[in-house]
N, C-alpha and C. Protein backbone atom coordinates (compact mmCIF):
# COMPACT_ATOMS: atom_id res chain seq x y z
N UNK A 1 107.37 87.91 78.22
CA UNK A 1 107.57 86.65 78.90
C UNK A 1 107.92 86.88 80.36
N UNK A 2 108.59 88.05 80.32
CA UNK A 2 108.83 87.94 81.70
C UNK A 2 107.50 88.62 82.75
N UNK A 3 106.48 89.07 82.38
CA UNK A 3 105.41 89.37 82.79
C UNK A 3 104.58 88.31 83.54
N UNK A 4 104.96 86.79 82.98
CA UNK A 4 104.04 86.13 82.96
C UNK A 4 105.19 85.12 83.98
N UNK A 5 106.02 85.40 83.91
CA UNK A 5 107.19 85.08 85.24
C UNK A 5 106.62 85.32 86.33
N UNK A 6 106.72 86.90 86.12
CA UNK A 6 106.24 87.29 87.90
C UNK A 6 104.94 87.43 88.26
N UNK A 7 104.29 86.93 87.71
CA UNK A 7 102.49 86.37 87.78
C UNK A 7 103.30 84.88 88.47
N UNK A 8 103.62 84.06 87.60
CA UNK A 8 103.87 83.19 88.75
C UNK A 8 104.64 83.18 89.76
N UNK A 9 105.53 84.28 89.97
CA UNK A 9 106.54 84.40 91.25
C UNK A 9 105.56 85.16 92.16
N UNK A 10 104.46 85.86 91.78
CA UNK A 10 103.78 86.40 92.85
C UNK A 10 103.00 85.32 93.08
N UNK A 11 102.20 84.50 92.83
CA UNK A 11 101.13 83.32 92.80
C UNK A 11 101.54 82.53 93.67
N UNK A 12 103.18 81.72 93.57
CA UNK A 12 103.91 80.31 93.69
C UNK A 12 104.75 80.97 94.37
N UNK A 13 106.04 81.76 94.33
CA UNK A 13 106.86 81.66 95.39
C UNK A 13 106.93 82.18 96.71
N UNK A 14 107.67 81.85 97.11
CA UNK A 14 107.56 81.67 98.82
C UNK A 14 108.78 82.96 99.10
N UNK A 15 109.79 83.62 98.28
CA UNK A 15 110.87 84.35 98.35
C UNK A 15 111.71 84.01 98.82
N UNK A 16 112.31 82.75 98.63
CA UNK A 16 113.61 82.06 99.10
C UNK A 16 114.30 82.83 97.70
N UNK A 17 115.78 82.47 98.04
CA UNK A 17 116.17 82.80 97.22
C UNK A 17 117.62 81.31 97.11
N UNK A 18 118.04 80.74 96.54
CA UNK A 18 117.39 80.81 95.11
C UNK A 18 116.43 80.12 94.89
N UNK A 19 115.55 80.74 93.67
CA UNK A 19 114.06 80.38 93.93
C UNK A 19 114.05 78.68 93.62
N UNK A 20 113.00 78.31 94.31
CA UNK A 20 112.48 76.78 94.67
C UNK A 20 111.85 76.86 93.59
N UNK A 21 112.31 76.00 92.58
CA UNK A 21 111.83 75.71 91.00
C UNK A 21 110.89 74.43 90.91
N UNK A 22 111.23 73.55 92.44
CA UNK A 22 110.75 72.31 92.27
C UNK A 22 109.20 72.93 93.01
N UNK A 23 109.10 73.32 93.98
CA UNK A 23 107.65 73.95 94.63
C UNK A 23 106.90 74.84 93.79
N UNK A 24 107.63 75.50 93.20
CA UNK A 24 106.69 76.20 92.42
C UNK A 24 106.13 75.04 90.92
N UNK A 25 106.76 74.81 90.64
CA UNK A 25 106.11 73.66 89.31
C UNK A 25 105.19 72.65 90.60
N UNK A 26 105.48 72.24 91.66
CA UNK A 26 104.42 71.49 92.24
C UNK A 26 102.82 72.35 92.46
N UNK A 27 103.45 73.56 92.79
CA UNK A 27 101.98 74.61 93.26
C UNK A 27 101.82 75.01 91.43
N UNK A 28 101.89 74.65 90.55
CA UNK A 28 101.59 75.12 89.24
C UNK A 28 100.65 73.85 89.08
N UNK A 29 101.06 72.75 89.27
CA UNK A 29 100.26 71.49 89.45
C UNK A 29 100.66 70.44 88.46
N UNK A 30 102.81 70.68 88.34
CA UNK A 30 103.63 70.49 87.33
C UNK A 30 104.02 69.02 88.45
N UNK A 31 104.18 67.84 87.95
CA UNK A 31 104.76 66.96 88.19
C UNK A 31 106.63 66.62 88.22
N UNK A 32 107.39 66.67 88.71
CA UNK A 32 108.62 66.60 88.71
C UNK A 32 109.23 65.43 89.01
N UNK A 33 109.48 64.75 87.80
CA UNK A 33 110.42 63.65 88.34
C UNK A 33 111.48 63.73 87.56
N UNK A 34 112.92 62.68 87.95
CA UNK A 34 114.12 62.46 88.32
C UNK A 34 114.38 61.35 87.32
N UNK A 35 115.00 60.87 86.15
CA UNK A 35 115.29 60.10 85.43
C UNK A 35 116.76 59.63 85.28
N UNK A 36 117.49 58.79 85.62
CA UNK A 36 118.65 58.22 84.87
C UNK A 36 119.42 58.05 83.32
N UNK A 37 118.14 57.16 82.81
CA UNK A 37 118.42 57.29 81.73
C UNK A 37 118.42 58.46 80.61
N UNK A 38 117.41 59.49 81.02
CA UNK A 38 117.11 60.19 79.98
C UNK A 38 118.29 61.48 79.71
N UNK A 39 118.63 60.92 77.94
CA UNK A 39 119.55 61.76 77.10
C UNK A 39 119.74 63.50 78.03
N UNK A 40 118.49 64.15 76.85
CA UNK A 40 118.32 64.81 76.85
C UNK A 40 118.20 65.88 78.46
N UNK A 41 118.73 67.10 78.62
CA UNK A 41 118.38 67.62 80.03
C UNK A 41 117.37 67.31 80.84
N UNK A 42 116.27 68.03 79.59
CA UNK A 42 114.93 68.07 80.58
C UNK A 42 114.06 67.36 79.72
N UNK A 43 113.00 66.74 79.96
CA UNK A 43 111.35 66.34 78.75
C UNK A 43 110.23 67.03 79.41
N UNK A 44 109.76 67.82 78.78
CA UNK A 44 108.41 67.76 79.38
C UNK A 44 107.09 67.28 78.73
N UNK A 45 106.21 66.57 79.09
CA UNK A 45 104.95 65.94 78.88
C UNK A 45 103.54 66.59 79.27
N UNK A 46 102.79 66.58 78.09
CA UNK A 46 101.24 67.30 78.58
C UNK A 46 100.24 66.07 78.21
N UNK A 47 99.84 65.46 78.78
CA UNK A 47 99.06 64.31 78.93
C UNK A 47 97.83 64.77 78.15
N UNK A 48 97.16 63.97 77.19
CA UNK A 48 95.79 64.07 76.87
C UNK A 48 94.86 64.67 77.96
N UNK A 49 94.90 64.12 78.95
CA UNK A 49 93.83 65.43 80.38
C UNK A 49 94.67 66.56 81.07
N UNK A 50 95.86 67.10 79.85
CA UNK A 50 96.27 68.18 80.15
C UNK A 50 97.00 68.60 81.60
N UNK A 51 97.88 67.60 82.09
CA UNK A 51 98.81 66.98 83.00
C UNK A 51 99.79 67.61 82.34
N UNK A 52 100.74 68.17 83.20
CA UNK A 52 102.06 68.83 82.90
C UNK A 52 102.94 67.33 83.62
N UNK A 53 104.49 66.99 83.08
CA UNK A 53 105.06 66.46 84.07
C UNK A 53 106.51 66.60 83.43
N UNK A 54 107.34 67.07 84.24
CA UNK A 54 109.02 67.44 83.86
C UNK A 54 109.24 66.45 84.40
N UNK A 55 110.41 65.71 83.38
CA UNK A 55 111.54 64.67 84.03
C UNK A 55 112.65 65.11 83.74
N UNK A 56 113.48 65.18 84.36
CA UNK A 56 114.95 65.62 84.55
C UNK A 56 115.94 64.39 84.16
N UNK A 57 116.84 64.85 83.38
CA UNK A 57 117.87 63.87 82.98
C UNK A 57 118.97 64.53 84.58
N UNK A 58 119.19 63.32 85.26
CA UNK A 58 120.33 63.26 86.16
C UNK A 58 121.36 63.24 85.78
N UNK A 59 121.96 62.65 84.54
CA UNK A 59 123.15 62.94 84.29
C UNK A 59 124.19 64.42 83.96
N UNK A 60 123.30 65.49 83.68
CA UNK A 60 123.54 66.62 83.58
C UNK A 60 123.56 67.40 84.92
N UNK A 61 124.63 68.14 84.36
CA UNK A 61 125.41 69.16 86.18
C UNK A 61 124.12 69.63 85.93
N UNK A 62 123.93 69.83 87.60
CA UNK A 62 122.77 70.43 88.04
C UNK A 62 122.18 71.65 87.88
N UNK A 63 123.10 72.72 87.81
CA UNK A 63 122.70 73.93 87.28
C UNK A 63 122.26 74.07 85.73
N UNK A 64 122.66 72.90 84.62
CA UNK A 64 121.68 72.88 83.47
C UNK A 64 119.97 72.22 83.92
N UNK A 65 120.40 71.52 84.84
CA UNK A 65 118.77 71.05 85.14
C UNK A 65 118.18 71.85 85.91
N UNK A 66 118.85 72.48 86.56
CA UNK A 66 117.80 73.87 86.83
C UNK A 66 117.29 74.74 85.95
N UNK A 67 118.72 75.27 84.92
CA UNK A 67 117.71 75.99 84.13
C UNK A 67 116.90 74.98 82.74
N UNK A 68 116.58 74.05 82.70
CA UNK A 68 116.01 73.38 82.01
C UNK A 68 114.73 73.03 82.64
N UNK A 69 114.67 73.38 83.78
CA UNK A 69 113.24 72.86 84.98
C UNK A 69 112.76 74.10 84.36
N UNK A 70 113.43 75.37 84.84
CA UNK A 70 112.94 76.82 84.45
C UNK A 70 111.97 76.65 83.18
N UNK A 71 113.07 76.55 81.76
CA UNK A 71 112.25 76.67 80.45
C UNK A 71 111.58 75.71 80.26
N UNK A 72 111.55 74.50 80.95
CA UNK A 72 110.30 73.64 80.67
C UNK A 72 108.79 74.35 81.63
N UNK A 73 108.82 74.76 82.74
CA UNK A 73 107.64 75.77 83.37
C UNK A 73 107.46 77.11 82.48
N UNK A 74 108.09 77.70 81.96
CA UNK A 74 107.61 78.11 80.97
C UNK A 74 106.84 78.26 79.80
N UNK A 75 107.62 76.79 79.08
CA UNK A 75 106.89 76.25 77.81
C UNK A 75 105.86 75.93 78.64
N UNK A 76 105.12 75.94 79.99
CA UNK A 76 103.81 75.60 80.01
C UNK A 76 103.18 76.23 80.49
N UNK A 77 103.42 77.25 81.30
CA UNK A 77 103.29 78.71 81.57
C UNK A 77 102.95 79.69 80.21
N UNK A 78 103.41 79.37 79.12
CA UNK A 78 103.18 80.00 77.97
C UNK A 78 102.68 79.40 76.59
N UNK A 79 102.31 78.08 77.34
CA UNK A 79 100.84 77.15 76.04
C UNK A 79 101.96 77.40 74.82
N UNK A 80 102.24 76.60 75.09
CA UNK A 80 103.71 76.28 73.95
C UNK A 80 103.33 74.81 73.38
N UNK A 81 102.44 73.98 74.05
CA UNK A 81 102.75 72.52 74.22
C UNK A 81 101.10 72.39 74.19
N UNK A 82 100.25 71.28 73.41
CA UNK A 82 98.45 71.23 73.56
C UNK A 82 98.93 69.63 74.45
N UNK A 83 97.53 69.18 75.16
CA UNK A 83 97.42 68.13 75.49
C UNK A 83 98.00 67.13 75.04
N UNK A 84 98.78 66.19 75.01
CA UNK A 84 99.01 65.00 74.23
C UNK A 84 100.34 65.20 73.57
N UNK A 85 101.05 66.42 73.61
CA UNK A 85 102.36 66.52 72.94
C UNK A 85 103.57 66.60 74.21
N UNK A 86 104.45 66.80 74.06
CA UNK A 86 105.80 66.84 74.89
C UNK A 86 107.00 67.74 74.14
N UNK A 87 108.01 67.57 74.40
CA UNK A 87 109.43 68.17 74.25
C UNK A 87 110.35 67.79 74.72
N UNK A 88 111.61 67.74 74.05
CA UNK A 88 112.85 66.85 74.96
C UNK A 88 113.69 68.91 74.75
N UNK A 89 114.12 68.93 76.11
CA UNK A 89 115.05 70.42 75.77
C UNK A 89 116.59 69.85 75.94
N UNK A 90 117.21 69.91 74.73
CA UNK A 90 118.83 69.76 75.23
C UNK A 90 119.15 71.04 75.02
N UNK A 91 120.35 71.32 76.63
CA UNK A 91 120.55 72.21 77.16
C UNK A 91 121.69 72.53 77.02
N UNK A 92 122.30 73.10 75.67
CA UNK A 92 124.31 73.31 75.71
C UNK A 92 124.88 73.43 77.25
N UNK A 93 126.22 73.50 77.39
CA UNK A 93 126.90 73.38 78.49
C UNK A 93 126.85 75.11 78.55
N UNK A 94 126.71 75.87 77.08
CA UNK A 94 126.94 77.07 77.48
C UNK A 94 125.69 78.02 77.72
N UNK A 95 124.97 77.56 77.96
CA UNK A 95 123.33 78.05 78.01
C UNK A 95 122.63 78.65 76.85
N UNK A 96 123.40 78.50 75.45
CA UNK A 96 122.93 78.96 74.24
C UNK A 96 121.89 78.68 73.86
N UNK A 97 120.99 79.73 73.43
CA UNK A 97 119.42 79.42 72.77
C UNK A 97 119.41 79.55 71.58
N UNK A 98 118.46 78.89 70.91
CA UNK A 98 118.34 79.38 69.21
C UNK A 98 117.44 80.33 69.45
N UNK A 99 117.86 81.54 69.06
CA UNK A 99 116.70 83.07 69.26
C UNK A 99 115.69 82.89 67.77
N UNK A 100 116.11 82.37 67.10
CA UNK A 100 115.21 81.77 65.72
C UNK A 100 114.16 80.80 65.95
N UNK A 101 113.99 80.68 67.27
CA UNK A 101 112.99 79.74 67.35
C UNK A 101 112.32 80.30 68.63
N UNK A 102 111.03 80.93 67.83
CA UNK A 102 110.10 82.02 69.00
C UNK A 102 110.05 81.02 70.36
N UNK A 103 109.48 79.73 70.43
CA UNK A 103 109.13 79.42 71.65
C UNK A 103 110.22 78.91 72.16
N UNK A 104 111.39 78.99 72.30
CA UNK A 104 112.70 78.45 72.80
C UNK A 104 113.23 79.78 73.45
N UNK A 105 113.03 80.76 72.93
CA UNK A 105 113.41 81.90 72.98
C UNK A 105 112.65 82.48 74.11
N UNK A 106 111.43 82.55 73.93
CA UNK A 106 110.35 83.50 74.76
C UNK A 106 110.26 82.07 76.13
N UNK A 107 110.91 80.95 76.18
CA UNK A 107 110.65 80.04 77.43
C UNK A 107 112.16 80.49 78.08
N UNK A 108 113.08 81.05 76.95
CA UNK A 108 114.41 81.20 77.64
C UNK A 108 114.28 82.31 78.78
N UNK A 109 113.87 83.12 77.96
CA UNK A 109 113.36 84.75 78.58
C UNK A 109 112.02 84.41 80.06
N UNK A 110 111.37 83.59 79.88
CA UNK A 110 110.68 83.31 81.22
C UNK A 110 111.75 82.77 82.09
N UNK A 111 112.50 81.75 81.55
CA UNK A 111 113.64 80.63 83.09
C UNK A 111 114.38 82.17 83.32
N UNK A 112 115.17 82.77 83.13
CA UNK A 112 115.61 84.16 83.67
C UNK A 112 115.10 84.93 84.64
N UNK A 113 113.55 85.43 84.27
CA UNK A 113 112.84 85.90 84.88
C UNK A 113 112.37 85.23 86.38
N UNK A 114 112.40 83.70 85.87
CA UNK A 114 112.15 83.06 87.07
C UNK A 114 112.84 82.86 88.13
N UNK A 115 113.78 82.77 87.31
CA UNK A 115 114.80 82.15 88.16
C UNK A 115 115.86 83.01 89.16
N UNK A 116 115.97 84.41 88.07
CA UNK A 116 116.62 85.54 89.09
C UNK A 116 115.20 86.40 88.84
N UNK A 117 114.91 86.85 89.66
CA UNK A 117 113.85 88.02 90.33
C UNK A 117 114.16 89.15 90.00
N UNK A 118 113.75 89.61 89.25
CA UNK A 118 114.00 91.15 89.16
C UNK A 118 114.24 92.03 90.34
N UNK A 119 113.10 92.06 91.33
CA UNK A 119 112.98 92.75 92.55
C UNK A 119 114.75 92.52 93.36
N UNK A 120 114.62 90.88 93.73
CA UNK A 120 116.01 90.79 94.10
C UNK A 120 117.30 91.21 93.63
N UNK A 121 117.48 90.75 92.38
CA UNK A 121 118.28 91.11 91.48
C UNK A 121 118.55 92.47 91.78
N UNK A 122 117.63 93.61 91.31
CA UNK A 122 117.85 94.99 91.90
C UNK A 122 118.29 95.41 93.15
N UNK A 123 117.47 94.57 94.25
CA UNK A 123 118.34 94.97 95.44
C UNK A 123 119.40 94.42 95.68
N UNK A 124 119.81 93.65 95.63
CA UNK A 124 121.45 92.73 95.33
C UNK A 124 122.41 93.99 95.02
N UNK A 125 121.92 94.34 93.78
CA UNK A 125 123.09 95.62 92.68
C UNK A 125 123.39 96.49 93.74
N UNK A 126 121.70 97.38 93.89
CA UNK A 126 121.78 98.99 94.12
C UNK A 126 121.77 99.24 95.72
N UNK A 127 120.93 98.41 96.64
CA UNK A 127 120.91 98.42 97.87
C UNK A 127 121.70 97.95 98.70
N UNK A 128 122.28 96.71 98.22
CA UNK A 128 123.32 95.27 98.92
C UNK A 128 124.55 95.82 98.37
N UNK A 129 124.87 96.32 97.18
CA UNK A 129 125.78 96.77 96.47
C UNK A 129 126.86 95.68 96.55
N UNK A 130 126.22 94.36 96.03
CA UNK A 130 127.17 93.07 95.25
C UNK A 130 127.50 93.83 94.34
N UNK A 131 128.83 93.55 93.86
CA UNK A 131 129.42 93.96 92.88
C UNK A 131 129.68 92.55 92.17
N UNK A 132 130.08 91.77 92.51
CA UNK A 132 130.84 90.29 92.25
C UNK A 132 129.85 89.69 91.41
N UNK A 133 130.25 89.38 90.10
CA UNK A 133 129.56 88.25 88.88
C UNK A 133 129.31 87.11 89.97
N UNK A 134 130.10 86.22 90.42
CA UNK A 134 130.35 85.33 91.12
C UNK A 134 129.81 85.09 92.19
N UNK A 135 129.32 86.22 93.11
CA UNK A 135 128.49 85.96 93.99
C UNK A 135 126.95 86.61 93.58
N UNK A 136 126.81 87.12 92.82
CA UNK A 136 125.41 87.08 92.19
C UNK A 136 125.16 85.66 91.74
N UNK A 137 125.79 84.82 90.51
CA UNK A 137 125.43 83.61 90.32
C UNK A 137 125.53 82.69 91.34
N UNK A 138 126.22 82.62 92.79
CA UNK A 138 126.07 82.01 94.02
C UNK A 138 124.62 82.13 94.20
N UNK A 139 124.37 82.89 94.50
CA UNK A 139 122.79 83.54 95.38
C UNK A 139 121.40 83.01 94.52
N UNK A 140 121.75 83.46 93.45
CA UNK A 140 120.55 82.79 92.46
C UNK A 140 120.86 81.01 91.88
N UNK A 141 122.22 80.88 92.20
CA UNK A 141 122.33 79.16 91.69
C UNK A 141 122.14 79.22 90.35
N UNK A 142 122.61 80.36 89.72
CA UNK A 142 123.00 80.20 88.18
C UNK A 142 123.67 79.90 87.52
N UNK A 143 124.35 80.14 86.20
CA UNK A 143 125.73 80.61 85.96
C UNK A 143 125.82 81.85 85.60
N UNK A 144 126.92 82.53 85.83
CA UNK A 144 126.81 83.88 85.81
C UNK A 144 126.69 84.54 84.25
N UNK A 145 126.88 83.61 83.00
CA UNK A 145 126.08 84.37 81.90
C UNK A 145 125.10 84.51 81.99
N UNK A 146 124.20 83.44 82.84
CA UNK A 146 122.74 84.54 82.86
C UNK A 146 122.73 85.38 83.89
N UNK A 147 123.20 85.86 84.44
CA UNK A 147 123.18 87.11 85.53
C UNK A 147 123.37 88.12 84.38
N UNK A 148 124.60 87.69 84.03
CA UNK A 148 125.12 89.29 82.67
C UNK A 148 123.65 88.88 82.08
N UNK A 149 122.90 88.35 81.53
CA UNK A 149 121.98 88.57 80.25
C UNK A 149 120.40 89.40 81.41
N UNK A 150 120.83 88.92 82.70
CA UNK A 150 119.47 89.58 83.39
C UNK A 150 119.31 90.93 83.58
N UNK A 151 121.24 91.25 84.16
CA UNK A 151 121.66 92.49 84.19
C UNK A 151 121.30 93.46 82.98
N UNK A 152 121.53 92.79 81.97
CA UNK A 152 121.32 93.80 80.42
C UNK A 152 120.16 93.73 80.83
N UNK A 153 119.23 92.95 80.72
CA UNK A 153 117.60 92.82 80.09
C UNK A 153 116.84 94.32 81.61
N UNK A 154 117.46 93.95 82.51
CA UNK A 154 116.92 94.91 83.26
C UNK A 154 117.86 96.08 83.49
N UNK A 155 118.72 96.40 82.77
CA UNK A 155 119.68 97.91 82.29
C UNK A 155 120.33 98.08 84.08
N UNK A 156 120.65 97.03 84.77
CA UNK A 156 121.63 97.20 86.30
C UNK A 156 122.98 96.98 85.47
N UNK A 157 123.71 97.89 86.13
CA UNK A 157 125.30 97.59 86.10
C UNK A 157 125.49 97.81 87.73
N UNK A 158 126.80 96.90 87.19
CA UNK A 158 127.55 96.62 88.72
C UNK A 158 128.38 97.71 88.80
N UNK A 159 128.76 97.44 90.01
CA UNK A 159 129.48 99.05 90.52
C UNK A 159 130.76 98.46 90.53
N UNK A 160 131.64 99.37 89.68
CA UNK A 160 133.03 99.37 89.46
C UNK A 160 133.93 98.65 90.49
N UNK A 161 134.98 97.86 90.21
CA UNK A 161 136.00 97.88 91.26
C UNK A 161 136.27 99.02 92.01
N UNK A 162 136.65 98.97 93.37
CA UNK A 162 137.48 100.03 93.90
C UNK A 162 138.37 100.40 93.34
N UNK A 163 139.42 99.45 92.49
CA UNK A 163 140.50 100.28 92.30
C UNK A 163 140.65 100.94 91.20
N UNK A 164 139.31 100.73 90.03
CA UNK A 164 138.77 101.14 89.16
C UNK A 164 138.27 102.71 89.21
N UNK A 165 137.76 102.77 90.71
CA UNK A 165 137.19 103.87 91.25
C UNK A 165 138.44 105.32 91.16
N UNK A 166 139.32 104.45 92.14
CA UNK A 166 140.39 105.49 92.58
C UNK A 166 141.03 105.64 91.05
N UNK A 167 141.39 105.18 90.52
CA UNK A 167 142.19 105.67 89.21
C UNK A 167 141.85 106.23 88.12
N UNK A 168 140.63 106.24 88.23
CA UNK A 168 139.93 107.42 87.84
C UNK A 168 139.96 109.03 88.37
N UNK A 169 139.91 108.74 89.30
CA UNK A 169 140.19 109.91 90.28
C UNK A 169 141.18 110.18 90.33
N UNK A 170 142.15 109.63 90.23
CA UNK A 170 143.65 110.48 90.03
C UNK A 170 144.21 110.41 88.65
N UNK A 171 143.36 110.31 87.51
CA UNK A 171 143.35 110.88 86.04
C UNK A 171 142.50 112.28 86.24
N UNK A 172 141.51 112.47 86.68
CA UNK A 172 140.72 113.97 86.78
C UNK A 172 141.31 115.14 87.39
């Protein structure tokens, strides 16, 4: 899934960071609109002439509707959805997926990919040498459990506290 991420991060994004979720679903040829009423986070719709269109529930903090923009470009990025069907995604407060459910799962694993960049992500760690949970999820406009789940999926660890450093060094 995440292969098919950076097919569209090479295609669609521009390398802002954090990535423009709304431009890229426009250059995908994904419709994005803004709803009040609607429950649920996100809906997405595939029209009988095979029209993508995300509507966003406004009532939800914004960083679930981001990553709910994410796994809805996914589910269509990854023909999850035929002409004429839709999906409502409710989005826990804690970003929990059902991993029992392949296409919830493999759209979770694309919004990640999308959303933090591998490339960046890496230089952030090893080059920029962020150490901070907190300002990694700043930069990408996440929450920082998915930073920890990007961090695993791409085997980066953060570099120790300093004072983590030294006290080590004066145990040796």
């Amino acid at each position: 899934m995440a292969l098919f991420a950076e097919g569209i991060l090479k295609l669609h994004w521009d390398q802002s960071v954090p990535v423009n979720l709304a431009r890229i679903a426009k250059k995908m040829g994904v419709t994005v609109a803004l709803s009040d009423t609607l429950e649920p986070c996100v809906c997405i719709d595939i029209s009988a002439s095979n029209h993508a269109r995300i509507t966003i529930g406004t009532r939800h903090p914004l960083l679930l509707q981001r990553y709910g923009v994410a796994q809805a470009l996914g589910h269509r990025a990854l023909h999850h959805l035929r002409p004429g069907t839709g999906l409502l995604l409710h989005i826990p407060d804690d970003f929990r997926v059902d991993h029992r459910q392949r296409i919830h799962s493999e759209a979770h694993q694309f919004a990640l990919a999308l959303m933090i960049p591998a490339s960046v992500l890496a230089y952030s760690v090893c080059d920029m040498r962020v150490g901070d949970l907190q300002a990694l999820a700043h930069l990408f406009h996440v929450p920082p459990s998915l930073i920890k789940q990007r961090l695993a999926d791409l085997d980066l660890r953060l570099a120790k506290p300093l004072t983590l450093q030294v006290n080590r060094l004066l145990l040796e």
